[in-house]
C-alpha atoms as a PDB file:
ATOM      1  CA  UNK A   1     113.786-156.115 -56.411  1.00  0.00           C
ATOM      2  CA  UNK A   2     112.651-156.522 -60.318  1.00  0.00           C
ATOM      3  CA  UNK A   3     108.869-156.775 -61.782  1.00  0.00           C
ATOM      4  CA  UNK A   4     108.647-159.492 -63.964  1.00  0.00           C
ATOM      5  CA  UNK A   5     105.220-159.399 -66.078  1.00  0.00           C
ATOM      6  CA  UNK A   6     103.554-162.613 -66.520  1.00  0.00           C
ATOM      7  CA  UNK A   7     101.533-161.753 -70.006  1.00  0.00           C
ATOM      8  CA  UNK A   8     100.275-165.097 -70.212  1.00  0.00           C
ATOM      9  CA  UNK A   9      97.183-167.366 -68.514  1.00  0.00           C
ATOM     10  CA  UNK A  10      99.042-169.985 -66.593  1.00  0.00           C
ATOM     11  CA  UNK A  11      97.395-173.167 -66.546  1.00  0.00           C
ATOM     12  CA  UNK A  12      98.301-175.807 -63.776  1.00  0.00           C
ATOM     13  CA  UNK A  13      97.183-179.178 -63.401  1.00  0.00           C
ATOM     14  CA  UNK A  14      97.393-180.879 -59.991  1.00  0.00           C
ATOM     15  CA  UNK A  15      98.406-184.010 -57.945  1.00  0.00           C
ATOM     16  CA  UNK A  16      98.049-185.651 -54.823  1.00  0.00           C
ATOM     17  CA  UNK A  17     100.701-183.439 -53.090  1.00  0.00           C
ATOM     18  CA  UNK A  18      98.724-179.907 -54.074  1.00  0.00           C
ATOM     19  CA  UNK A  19      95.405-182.148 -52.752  1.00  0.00           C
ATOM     20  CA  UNK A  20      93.488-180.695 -49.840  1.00  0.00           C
ATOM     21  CA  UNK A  21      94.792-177.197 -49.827  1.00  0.00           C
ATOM     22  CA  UNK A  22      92.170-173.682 -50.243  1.00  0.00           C
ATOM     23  CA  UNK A  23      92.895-172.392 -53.356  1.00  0.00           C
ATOM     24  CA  UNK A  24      93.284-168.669 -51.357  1.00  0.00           C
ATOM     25  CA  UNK A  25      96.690-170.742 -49.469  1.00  0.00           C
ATOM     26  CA  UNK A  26      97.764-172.425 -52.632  1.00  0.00           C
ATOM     27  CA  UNK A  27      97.508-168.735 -54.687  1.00  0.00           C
ATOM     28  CA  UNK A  28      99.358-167.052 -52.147  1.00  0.00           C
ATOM     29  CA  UNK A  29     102.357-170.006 -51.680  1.00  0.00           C
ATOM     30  CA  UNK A  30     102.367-170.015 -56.226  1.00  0.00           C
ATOM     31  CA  UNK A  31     102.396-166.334 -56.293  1.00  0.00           C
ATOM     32  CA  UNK A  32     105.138-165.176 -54.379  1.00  0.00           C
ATOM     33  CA  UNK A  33     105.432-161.727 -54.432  1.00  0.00           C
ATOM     34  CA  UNK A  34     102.410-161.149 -55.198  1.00  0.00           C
ATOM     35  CA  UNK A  35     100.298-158.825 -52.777  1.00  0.00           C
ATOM     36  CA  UNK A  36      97.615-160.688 -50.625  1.00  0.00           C
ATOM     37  CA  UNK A  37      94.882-158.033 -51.200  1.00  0.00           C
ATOM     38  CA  UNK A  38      95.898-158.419 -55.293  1.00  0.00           C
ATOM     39  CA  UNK A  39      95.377-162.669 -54.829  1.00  0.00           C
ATOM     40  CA  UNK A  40      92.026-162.348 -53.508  1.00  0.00           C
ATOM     41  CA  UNK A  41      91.169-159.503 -56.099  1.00  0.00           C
ATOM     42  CA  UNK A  42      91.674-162.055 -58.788  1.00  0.00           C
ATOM     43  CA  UNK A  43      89.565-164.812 -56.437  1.00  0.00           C
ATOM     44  CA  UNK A  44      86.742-162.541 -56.220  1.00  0.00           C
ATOM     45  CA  UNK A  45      86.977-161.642 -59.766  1.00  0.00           C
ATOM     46  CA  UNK A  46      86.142-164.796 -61.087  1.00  0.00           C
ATOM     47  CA  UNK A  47      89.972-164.642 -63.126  1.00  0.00           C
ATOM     48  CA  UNK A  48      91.290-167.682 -61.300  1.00  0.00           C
ATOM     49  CA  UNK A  49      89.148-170.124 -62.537  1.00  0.00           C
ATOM     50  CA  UNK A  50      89.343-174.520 -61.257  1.00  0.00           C
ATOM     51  CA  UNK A  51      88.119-176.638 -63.907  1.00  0.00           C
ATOM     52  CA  UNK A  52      86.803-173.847 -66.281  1.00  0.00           C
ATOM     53  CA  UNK A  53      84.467-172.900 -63.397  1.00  0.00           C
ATOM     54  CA  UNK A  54      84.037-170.087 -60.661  1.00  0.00           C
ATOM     55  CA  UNK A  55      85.369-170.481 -57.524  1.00  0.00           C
ATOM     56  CA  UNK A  56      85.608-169.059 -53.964  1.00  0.00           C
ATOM     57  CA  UNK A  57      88.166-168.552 -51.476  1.00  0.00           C
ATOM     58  CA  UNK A  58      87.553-171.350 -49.348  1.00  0.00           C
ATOM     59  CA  UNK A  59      87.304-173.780 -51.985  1.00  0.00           C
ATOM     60  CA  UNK A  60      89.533-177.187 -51.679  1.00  0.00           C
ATOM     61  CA  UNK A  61      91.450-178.643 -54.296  1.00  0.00           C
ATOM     62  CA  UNK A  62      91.490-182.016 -55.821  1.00  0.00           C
ATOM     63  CA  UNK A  63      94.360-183.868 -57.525  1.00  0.00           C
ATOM     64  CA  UNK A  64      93.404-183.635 -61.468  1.00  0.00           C
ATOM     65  CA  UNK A  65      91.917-179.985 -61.013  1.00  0.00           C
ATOM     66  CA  UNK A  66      93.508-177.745 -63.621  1.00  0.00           C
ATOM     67  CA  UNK A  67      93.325-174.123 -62.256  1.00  0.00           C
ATOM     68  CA  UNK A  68      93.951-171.003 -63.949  1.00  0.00           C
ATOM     69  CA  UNK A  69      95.845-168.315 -63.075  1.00  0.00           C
ATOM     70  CA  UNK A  70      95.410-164.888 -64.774  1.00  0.00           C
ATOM     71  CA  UNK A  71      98.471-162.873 -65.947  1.00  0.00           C
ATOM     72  CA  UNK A  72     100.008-160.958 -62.399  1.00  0.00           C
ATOM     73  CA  UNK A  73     102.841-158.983 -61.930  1.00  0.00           C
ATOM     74  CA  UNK A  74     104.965-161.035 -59.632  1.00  0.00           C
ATOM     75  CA  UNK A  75     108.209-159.334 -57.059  1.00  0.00           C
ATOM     76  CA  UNK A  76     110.980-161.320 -57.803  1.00  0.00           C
ATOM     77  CA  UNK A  77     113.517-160.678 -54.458  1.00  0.00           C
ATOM     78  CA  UNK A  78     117.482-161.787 -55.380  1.00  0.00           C
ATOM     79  CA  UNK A  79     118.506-164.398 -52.725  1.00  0.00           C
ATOM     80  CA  UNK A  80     119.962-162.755 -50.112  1.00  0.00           C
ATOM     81  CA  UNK A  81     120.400-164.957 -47.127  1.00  0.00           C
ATOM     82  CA  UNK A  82     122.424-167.887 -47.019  1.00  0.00           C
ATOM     83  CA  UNK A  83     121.849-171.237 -48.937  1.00  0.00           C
ATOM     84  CA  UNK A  84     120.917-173.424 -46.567  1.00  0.00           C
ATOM     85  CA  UNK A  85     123.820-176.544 -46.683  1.00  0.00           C
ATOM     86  CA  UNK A  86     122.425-179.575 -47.498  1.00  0.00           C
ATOM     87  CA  UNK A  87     122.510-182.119 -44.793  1.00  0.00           C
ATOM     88  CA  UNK A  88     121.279-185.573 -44.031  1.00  0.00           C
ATOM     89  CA  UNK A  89     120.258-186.852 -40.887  1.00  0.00           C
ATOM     90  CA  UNK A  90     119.998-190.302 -39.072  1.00  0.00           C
ATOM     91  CA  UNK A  91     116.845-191.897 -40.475  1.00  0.00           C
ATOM     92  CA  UNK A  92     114.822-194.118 -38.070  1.00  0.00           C
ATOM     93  CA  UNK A  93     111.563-194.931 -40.541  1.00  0.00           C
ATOM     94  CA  UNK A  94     110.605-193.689 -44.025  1.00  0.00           C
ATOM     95  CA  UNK A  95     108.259-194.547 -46.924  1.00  0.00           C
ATOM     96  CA  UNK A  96     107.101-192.349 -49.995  1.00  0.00           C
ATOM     97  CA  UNK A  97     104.764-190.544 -47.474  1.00  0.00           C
ATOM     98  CA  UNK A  98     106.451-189.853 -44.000  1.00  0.00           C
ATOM     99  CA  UNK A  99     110.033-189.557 -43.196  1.00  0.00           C
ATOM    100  CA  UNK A 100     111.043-189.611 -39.373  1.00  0.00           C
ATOM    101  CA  UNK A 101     114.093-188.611 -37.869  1.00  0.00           C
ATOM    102  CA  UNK A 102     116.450-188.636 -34.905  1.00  0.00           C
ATOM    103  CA  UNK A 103     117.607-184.795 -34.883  1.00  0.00           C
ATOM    104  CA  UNK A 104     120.579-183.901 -32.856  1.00  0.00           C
ATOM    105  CA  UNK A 105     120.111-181.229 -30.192  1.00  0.00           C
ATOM    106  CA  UNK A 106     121.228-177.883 -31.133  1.00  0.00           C
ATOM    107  CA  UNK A 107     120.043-177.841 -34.420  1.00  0.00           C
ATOM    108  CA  UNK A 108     116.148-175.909 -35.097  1.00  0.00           C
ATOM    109  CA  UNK A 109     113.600-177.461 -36.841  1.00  0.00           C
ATOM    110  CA  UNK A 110     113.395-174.290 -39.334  1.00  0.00           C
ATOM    111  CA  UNK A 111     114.598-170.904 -39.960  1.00  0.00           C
ATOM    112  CA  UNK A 112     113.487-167.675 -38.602  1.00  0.00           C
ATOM    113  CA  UNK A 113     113.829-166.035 -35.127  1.00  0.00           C
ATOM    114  CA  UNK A 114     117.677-165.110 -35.556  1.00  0.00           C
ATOM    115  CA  UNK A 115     118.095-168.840 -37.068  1.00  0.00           C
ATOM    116  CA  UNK A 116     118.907-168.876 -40.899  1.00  0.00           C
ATOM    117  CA  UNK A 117     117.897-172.073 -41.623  1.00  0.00           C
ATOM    118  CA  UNK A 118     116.903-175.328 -39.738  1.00  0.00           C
ATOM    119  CA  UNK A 119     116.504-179.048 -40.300  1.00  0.00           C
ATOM    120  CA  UNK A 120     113.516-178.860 -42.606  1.00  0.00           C
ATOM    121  CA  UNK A 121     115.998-176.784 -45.284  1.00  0.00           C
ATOM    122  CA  UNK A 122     119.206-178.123 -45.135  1.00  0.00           C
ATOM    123  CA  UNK A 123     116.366-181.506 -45.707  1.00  0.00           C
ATOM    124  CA  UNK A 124     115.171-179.767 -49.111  1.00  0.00           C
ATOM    125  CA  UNK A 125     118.636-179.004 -50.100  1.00  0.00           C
ATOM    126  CA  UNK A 126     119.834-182.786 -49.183  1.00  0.00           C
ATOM    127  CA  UNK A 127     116.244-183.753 -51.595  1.00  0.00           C
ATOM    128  CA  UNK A 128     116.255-181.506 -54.377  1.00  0.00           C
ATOM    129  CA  UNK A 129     113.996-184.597 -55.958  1.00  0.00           C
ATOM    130  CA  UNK A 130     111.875-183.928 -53.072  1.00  0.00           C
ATOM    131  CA  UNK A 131     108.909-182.083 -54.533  1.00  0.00           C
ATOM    132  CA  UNK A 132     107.103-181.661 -50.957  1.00  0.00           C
ATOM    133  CA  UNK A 133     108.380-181.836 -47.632  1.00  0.00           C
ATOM    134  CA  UNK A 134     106.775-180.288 -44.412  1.00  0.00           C
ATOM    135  CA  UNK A 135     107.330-180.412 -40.669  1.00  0.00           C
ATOM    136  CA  UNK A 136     104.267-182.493 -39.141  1.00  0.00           C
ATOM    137  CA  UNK A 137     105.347-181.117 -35.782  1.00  0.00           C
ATOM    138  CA  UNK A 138     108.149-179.558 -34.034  1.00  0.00           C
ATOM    139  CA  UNK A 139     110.921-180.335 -31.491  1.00  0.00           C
ATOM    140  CA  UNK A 140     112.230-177.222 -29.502  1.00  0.00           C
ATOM    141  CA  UNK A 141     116.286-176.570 -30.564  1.00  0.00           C
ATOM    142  CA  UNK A 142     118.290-178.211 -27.777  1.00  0.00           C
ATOM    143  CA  UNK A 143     115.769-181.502 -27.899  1.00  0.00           C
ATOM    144  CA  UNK A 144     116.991-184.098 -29.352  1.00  0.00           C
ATOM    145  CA  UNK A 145     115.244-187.046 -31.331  1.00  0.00           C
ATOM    146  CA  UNK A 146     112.202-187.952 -33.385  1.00  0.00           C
ATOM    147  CA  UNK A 147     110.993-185.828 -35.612  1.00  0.00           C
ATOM    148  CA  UNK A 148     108.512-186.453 -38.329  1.00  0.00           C
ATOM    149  CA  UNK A 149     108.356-184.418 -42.094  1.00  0.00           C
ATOM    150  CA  UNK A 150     105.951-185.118 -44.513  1.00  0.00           C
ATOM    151  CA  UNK A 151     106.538-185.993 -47.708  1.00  0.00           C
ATOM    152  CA  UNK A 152     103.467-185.944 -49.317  1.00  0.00           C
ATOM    153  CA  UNK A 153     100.329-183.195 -48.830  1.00  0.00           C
ATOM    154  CA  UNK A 154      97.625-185.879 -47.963  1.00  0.00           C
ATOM    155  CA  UNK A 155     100.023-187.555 -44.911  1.00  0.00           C
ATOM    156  CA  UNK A 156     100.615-183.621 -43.279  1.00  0.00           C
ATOM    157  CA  UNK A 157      97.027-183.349 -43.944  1.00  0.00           C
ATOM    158  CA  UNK A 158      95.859-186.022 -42.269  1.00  0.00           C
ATOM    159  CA  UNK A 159      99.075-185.806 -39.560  1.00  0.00           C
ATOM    160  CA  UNK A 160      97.338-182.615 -38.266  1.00  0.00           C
ATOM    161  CA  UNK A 161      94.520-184.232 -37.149  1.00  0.00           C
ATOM    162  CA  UNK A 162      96.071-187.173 -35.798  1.00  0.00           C
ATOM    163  CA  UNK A 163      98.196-184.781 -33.612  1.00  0.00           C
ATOM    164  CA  UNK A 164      95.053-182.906 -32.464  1.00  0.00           C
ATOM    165  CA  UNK A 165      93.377-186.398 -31.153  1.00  0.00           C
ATOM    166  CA  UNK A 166      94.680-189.462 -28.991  1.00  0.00           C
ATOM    167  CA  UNK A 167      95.956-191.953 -31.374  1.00  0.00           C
ATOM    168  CA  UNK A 168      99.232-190.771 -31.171  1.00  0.00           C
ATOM    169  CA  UNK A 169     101.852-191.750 -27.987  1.00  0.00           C
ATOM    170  CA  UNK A 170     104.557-189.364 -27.545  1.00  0.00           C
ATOM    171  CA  UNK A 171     107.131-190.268 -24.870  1.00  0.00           C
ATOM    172  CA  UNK A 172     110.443-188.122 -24.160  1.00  0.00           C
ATOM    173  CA  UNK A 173     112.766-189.007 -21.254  1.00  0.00           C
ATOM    174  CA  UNK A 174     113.743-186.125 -19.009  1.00  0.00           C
ATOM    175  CA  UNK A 175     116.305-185.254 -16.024  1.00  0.00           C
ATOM    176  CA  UNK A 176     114.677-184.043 -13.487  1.00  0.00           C
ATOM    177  CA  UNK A 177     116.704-181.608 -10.655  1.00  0.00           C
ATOM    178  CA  UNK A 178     115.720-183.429  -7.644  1.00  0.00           C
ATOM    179  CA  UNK A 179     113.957-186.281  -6.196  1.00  0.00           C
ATOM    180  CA  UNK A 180     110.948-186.652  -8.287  1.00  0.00           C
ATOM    181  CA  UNK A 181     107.706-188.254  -6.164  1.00  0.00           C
ATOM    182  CA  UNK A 182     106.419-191.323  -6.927  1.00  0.00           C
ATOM    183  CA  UNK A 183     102.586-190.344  -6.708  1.00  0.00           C
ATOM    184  CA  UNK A 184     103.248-187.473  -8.557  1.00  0.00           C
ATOM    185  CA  UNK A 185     102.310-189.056 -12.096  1.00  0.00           C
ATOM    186  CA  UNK A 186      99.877-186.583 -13.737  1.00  0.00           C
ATOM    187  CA  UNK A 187     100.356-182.970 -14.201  1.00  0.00           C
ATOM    188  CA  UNK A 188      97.516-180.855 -15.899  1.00  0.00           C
ATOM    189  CA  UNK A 189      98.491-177.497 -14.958  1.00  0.00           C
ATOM    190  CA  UNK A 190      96.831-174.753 -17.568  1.00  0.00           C
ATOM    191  CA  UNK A 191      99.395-173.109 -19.917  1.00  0.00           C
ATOM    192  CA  UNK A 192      99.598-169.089 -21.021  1.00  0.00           C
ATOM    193  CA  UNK A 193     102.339-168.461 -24.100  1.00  0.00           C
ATOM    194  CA  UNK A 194     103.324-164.837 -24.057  1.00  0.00           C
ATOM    195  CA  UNK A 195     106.376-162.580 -25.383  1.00  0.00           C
ATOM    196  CA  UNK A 196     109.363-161.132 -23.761  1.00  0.00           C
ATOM    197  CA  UNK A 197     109.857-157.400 -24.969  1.00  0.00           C
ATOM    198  CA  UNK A 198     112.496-159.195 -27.566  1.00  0.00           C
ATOM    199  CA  UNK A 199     110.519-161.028 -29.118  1.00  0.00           C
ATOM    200  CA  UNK A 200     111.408-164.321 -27.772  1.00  0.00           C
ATOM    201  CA  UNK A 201     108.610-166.812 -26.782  1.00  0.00           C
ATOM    202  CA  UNK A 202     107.344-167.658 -23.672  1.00  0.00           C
ATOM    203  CA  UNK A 203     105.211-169.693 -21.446  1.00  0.00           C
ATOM    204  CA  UNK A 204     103.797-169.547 -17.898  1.00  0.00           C
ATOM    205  CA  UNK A 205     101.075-171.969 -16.112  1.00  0.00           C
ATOM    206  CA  UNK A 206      98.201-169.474 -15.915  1.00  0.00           C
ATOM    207  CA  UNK A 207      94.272-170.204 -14.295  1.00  0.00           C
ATOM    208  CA  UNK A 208      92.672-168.798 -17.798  1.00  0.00           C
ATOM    209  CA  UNK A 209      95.255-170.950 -19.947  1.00  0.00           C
ATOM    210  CA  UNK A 210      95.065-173.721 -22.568  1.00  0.00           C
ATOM    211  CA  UNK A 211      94.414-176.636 -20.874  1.00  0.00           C
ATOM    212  CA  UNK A 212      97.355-179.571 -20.762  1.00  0.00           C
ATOM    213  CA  UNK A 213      98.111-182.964 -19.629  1.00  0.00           C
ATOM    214  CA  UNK A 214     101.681-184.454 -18.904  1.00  0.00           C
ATOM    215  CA  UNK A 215     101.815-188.135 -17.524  1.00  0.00           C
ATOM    216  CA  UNK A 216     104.891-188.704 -15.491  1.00  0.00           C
ATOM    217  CA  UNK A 217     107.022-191.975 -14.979  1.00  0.00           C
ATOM    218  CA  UNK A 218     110.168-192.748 -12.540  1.00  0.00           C
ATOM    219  CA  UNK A 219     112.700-194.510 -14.997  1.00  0.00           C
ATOM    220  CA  UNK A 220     116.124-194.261 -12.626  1.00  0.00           C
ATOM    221  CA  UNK A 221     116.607-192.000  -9.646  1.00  0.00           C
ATOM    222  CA  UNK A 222     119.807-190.791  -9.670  1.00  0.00           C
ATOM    223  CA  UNK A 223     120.818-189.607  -5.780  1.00  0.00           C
ATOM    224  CA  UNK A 224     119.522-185.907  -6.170  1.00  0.00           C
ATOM    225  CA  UNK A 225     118.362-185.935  -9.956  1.00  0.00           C
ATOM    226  CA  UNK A 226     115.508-188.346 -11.332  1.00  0.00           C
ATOM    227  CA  UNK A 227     115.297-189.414 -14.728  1.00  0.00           C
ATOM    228  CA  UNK A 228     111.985-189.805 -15.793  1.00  0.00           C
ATOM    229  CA  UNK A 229     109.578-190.554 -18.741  1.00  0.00           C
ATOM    230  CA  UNK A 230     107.008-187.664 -19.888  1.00  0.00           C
ATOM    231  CA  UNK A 231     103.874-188.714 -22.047  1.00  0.00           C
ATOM    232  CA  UNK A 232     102.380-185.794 -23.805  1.00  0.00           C
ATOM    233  CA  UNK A 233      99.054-186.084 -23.447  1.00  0.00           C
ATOM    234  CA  UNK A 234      98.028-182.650 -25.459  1.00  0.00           C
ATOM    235  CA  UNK A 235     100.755-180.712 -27.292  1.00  0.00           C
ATOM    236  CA  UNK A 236     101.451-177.365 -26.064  1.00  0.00           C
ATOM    237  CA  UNK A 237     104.495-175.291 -26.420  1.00  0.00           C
ATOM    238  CA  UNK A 238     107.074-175.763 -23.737  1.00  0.00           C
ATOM    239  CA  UNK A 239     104.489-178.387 -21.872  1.00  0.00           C
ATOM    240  CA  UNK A 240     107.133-180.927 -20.514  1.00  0.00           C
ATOM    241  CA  UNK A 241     109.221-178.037 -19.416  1.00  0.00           C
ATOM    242  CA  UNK A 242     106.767-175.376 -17.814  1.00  0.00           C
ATOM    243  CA  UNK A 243     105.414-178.634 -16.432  1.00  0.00           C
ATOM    244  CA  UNK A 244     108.323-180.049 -14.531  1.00  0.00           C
ATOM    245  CA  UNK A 245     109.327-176.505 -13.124  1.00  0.00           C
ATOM    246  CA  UNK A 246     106.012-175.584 -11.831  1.00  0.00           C
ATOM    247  CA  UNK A 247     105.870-178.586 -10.146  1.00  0.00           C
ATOM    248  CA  UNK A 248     109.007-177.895  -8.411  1.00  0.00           C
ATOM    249  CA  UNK A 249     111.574-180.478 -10.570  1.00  0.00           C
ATOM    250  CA  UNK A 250     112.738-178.126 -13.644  1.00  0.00           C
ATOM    251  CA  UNK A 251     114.881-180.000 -16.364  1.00  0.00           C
ATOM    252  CA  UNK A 252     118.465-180.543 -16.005  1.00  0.00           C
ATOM    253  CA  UNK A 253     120.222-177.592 -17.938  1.00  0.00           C
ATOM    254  CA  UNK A 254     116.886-175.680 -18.981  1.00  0.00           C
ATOM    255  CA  UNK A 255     117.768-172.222 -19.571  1.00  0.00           C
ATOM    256  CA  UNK A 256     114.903-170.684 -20.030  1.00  0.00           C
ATOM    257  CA  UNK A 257     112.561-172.772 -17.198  1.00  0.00           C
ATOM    258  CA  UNK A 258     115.489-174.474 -14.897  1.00  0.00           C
ATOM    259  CA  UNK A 259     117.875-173.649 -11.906  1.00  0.00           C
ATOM    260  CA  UNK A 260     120.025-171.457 -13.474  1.00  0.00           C
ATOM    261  CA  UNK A 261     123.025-171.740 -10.879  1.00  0.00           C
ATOM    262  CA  UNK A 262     122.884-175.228 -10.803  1.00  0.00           C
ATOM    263  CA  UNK A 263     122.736-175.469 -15.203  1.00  0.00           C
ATOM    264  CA  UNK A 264     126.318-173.258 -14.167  1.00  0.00           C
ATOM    265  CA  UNK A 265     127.602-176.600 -12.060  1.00  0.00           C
ATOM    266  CA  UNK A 266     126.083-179.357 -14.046  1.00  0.00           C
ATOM    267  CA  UNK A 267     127.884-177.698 -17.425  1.00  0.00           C
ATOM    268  CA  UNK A 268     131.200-178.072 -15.741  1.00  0.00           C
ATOM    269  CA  UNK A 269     130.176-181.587 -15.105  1.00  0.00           C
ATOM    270  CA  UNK A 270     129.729-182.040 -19.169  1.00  0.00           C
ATOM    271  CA  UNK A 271     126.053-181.478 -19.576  1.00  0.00           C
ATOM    272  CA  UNK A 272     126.196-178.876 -22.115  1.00  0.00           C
ATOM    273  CA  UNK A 273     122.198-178.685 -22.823  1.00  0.00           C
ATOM    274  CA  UNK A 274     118.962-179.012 -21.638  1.00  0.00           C
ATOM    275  CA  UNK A 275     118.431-183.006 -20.904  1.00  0.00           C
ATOM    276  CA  UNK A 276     115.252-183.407 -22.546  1.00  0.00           C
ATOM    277  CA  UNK A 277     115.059-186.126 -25.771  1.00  0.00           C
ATOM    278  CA  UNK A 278     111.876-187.006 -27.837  1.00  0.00           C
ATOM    279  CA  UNK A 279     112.510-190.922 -27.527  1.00  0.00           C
ATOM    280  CA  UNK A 280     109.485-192.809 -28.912  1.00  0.00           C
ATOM    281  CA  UNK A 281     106.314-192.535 -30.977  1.00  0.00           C
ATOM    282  CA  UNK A 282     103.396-195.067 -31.365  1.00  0.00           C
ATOM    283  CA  UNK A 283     101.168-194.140 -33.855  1.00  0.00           C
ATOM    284  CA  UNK A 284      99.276-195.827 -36.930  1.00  0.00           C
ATOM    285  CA  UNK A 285     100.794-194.876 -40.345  1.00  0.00           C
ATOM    286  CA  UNK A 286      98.605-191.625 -41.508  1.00  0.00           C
ATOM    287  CA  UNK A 287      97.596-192.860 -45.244  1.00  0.00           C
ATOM    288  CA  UNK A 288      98.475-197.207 -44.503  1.00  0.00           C
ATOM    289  CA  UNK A 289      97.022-197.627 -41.243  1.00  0.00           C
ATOM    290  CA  UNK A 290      99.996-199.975 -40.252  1.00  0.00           C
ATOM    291  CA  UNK A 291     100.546-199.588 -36.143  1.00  0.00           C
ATOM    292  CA  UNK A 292     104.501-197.770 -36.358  1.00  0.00           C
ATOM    293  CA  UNK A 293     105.986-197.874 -32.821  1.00  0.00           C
ATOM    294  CA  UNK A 294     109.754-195.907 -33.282  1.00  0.00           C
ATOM    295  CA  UNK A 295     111.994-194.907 -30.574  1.00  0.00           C
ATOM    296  CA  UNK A 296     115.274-193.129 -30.397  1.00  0.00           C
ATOM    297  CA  UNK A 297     118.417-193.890 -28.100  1.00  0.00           C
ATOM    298  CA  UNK A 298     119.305-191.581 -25.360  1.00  0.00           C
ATOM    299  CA  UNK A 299     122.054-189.576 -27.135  1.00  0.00           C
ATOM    300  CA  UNK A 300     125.790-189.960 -26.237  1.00  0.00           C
ATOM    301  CA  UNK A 301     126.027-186.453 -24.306  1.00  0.00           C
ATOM    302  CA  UNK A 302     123.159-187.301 -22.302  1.00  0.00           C
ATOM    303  CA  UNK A 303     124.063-191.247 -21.771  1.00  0.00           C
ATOM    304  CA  UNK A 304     127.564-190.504 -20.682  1.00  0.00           C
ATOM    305  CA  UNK A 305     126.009-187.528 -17.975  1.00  0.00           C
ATOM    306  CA  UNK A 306     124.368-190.092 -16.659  1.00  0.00           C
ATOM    307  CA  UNK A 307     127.260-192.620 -16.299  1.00  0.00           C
ATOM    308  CA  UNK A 308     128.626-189.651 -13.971  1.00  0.00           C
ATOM    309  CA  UNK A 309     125.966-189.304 -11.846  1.00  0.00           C
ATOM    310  CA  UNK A 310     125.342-192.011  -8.821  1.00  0.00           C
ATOM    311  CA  UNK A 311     122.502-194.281  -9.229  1.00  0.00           C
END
């Protein structure tokens, strides 16, 4: 690790996709390096100044504002960790705003937690013309399908609140071990997320938990498996998953929430992950307000498991 001295006043004039952001968030993603207690030093200070003016920490910026940055000593770390390859994948919808995706199970959606890198990265390395691009959501590793990435600051901006509300319809088709009931169509069991002693993330239903919603539909039964369609009705972690097992039909190949002697059996029968896919979205275009209803084909794996198994 070097010190580089910056011994000049940086000024920096801003567009749409800076737009939005506190200037506290913006200073600490511009300064790398730079200790957080130094960044809002400077803040309080009055030495970062937005349009020749004082600012606080909570103020939002505007495209056009030109903000200055006092001279900092900045860390500069040598890369250390791999490059993440740059890699393409199977586009189902995208405009200068909002790129969606079909991902392919096994893949994460980032880096971190033991992963190097994930889709978003090996995305920026595919777009190095790509001056922003940012996961609206995310899609656990071995689920397959859509995914959306932002590729401007207003569309995550206003993404996040669309997510939060109900204008947006996600559906994912599951396999469910066993003979899923027909009356059993909405499950709003309260959900806890905790951590192993490794780290690793988990979650349980729990009285005192966040409060979810999972609407259930029969697609196929398949003798002693059901496939079936899950509407997320709020957006908690693991919430199709922790849903289905608690209600006594985990998800085909789940190995963190399923039958773990039976995932043993149904991998020598070729399904090699958990059968879980994000297959449609209906939603209204975040900045054009034009109704977008994409979906996703059941994956090969997953449609040729099924050809196995006896209506």
């Amino acid at each position: 690790m070097t010190l580089i001295s910056k011994d000049s006043v940086t000024l920096l004039t801003l567009d749409d996709n800076d737009a939005g952001q506190r200037i506290d968030n913006f200073l600490l993603r511009h300064l790398k390096g730079v200790p957080k207690s130094h960044v809002y030093r400077i803040l309080r200070s009055g030495e970062v100044r937005v349009n020749k003016g004082r600012i606080d920490a909570s103020y939002r910026l505007n495209a056009g504002d030109i903000v200055r940055i006092p001279p900092v000593r900045v860390a500069e770390r040598s890369q250390t960790g791999p490059i993440a390859p740059a890699q393409q994948f199977a586009v189902v919808f995208e405009d200068d705003a909002l790129l969606v995706i079909n991902k392919p199970a096994g893949v994460a959606v980032h880096g971190g937690s033991g992963v190097s890198f994930g889709v978003i990265e090996q995305l920026r390395s595919a777009r190095p013309e790509s001056h922003f691009l940012e996961l609206i959501h995310r899609l656990d590793r071995e689920t397959s399908g859509l995914l959306m990435i932002a590729k401007k600051r207003s569309c995550l901006v206003k993404m996040h609140e669309v997510m939060r509300g109900p204008r947006i319809d996600k559906r994912y088709l599951a396999l469910a071990c066993g003979q899923w009931p027909a009356k059993l169509k909405d499950v709003t069991l309260p959900l806890h997320k905790y951590l192993l002693p490794d780290g690793e993330r988990r979650v349980q239903v729990q009285s005192d938990g966040k409060a979810a919603h999972t609407r259930f539909r029969i697609v196929q039964p398949y003798g002693d498996f059901t496939l079936v369609e899950a509407q997320l009705k709020t957006g908690r972690t693991h919430q199709i998953r922790v849903h289905m097992q608690s209600s006594g039909y985990p998800i085909a190949g789940d190995d963190k929430y399923g039958d773990f002697s039976l995932n043993k059996q149904l991998a020598k029968q070729g399904l090699k992950r958990m059968f879980l896919h994000a297959a449609r979205l209906q939603l209204k275009h975040p900045l054009t307000d034009e109704l977008l209803v994409l979906e996703a084909p059941l994956p090969d794996d997953l449609s040729r498991f099924l050809t196995e198994l006896q209506p």
